[in-house]
Protein backbone atom coordinates (compact mmCIF):
# COMPACT_ATOMS: atom_id res chain seq x y z
CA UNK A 1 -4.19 -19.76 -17.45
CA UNK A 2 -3.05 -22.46 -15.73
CA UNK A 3 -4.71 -23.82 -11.89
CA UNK A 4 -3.05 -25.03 -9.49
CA UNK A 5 -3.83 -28.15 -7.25
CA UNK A 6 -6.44 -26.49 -5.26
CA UNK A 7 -8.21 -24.90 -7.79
CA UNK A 8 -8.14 -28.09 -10.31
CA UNK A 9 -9.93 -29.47 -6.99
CA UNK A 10 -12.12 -26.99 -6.83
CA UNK A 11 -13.20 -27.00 -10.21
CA UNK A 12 -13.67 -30.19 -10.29
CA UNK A 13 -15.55 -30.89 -7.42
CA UNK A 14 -18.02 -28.31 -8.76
CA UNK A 15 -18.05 -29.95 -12.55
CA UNK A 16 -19.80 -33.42 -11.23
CA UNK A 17 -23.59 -34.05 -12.26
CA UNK A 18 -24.76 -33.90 -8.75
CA UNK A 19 -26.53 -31.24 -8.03
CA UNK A 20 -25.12 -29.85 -4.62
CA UNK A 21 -26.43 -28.26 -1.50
CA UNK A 22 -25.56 -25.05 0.00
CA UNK A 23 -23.36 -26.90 2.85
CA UNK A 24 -21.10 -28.32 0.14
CA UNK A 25 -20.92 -24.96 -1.70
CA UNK A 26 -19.93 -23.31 1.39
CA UNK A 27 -17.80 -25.92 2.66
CA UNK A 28 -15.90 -26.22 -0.17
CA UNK A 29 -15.59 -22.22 -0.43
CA UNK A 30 -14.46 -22.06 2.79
CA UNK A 31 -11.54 -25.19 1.86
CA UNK A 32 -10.12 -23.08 -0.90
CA UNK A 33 -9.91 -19.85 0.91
CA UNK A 34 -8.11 -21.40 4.19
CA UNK A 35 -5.70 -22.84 1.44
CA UNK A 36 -5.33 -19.38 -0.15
CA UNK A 37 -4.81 -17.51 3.22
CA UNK A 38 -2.45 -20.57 4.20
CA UNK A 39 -0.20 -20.43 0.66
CA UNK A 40 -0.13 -16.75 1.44
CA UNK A 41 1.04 -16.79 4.83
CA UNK A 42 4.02 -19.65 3.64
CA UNK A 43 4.89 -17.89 1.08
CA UNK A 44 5.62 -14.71 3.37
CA UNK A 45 7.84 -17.45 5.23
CA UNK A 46 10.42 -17.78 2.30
CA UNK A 47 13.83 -18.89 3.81
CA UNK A 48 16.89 -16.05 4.01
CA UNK A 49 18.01 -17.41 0.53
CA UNK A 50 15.06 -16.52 -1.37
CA UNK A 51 14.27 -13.33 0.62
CA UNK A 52 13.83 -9.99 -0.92
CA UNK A 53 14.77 -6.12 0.53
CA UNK A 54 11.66 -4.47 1.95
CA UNK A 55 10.80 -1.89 0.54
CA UNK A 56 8.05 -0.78 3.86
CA UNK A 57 9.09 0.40 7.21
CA UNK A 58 7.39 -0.71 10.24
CA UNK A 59 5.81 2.55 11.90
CA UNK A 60 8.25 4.55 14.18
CA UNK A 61 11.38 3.37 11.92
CA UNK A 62 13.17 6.22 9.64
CA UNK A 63 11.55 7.37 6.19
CA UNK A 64 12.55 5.08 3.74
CA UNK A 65 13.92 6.56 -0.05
CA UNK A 66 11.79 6.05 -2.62
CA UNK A 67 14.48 5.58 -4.73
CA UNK A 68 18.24 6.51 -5.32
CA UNK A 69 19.15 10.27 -3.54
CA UNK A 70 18.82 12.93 -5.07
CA UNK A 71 15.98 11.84 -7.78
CA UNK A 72 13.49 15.07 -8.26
CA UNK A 73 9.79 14.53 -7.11
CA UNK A 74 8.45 17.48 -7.96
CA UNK A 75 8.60 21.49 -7.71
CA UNK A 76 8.17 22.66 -4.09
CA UNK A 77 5.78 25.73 -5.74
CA UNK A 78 3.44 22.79 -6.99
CA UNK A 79 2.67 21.77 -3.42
CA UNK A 80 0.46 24.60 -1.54
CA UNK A 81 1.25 24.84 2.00
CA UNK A 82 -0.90 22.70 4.18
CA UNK A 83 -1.83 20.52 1.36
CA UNK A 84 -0.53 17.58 -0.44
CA UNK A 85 -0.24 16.40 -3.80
CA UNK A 86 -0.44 12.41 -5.66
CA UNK A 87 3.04 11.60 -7.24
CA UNK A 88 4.67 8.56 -8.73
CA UNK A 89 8.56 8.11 -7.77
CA UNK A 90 11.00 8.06 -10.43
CA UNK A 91 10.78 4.34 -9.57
CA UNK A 92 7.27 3.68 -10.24
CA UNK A 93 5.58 4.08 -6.90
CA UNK A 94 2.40 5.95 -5.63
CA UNK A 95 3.12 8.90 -3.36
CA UNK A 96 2.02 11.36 -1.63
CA UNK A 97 4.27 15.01 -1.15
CA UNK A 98 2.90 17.22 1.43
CA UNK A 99 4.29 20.69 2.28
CA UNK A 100 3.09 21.35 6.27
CA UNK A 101 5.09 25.32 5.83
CA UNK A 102 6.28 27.37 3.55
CA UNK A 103 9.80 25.37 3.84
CA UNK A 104 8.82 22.04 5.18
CA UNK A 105 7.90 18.84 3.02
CA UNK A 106 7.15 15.42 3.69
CA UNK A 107 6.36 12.74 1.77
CA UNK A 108 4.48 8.98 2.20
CA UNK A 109 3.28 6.25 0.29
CA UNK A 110 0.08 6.26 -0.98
CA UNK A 111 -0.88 2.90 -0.46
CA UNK A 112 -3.46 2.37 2.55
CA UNK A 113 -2.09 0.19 5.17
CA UNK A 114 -5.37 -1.14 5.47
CA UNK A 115 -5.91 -3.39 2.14
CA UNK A 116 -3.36 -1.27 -0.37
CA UNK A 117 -5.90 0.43 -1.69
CA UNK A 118 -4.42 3.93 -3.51
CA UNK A 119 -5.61 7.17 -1.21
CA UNK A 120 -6.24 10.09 -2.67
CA UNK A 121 -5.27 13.92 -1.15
CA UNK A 122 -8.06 15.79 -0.04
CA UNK A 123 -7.10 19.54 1.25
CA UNK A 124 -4.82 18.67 4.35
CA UNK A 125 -6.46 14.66 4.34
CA UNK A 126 -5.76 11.71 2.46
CA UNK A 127 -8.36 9.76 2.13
CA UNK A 128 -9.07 5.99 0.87
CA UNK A 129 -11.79 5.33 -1.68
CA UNK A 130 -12.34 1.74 -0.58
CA UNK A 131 -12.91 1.89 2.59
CA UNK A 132 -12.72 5.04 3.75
CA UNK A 133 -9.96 5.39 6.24
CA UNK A 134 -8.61 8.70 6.44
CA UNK A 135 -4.75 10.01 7.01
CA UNK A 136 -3.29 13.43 8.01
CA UNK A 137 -1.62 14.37 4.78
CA UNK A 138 1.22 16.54 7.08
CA UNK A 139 2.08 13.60 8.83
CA UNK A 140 0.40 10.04 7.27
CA UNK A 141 -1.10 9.46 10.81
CA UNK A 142 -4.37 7.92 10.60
CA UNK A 143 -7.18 10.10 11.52
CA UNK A 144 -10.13 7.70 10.82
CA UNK A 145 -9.93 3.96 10.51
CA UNK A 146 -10.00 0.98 9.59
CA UNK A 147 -6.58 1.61 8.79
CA UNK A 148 -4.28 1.39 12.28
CA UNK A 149 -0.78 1.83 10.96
CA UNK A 150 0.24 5.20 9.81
CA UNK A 151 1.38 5.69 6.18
CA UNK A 152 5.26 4.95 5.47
CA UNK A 153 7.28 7.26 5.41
CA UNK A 154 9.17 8.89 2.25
CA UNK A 155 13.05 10.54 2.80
CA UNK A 156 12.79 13.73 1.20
CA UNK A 157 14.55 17.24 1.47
CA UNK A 158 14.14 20.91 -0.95
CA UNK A 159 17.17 21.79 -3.13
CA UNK A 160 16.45 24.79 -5.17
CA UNK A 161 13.09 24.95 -5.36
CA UNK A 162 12.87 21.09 -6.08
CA UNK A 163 11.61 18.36 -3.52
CA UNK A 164 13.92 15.38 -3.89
CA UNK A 165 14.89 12.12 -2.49
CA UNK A 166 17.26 11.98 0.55
């Protein structure tokens, strides 16, 4: 595994002989967490060259595809009405299908938009094991935070009996 400059730092200002107090513990914490947050948030600041398609939509856009058209999620009898069901899209992602009627579907991600945690259906509620926010599985609205963005959106549509991408 190789560090990088902060965490070579890091290491080595904890690998002296000194023995050292709590300020310079937390201090130094506190240095190489600001440095984490700040690599994160310039790293999220990429220029257009090195910038990659989204694959989330901001709340209120259209549904998004989890992947080409067409690509079969899953049998619309395996989804009771007013429940939902935990998928993963012919591309590798976590979903969620839900079927609010007899001849409705939707479908979101099932990634929490409060940490990314993976939710879990629960009757006609998702629900997220780490810290408990809770989403209506008809609609991915949150019902109970700390989550305050609904869950994205999935395109989806029935053809024969099949839920599929749209």
């Amino acid at each position: 595994m190789k560090l990088n400059r902060i965490e070579t730092w890091f290491v080595s200002l904890h690998m002296t002989a000194e023995p050292h107090t709590r300020r310079t513990i937390l201090t130094s914490g506190a240095a190489v967490a600001g440095a984490a947050v700040g690599a994160a948030a310039l790293s999220a600041c990429g220029g257009a060259d090195d910038a990659k398609p989204s694959t989330s939509q901001p709340a209120g856009d259209q549904p998004s595809s989890p992947a080409a058209a067409g690509q079969p999620l899953g049998n619309l009898a395996d989804v009771p009405v007013g429940q939902a069901k935990a998928i993963t899209t012919p591309d590798g992602k976590d979903a969620i299908l839900a079927r609010p009627t007899d001849t409705t579907v939707a479908a979101f991600s099932a990634t929490c938009t409060h940490q990314g945690c993976k939710v879990a259906p629960a009757g006609a509620e998702l629900k997220c094991p780490c810290h408990n926010s809770v989403f209506d599985a008809m609609t991915g609205a949150v019902k109970k935070g700390p989550a305050k963005e609904p869950l994205p959106a999935l395109a989806v549509k029935v053809e024969n009996g099949q839920i599929v991408t749209s």
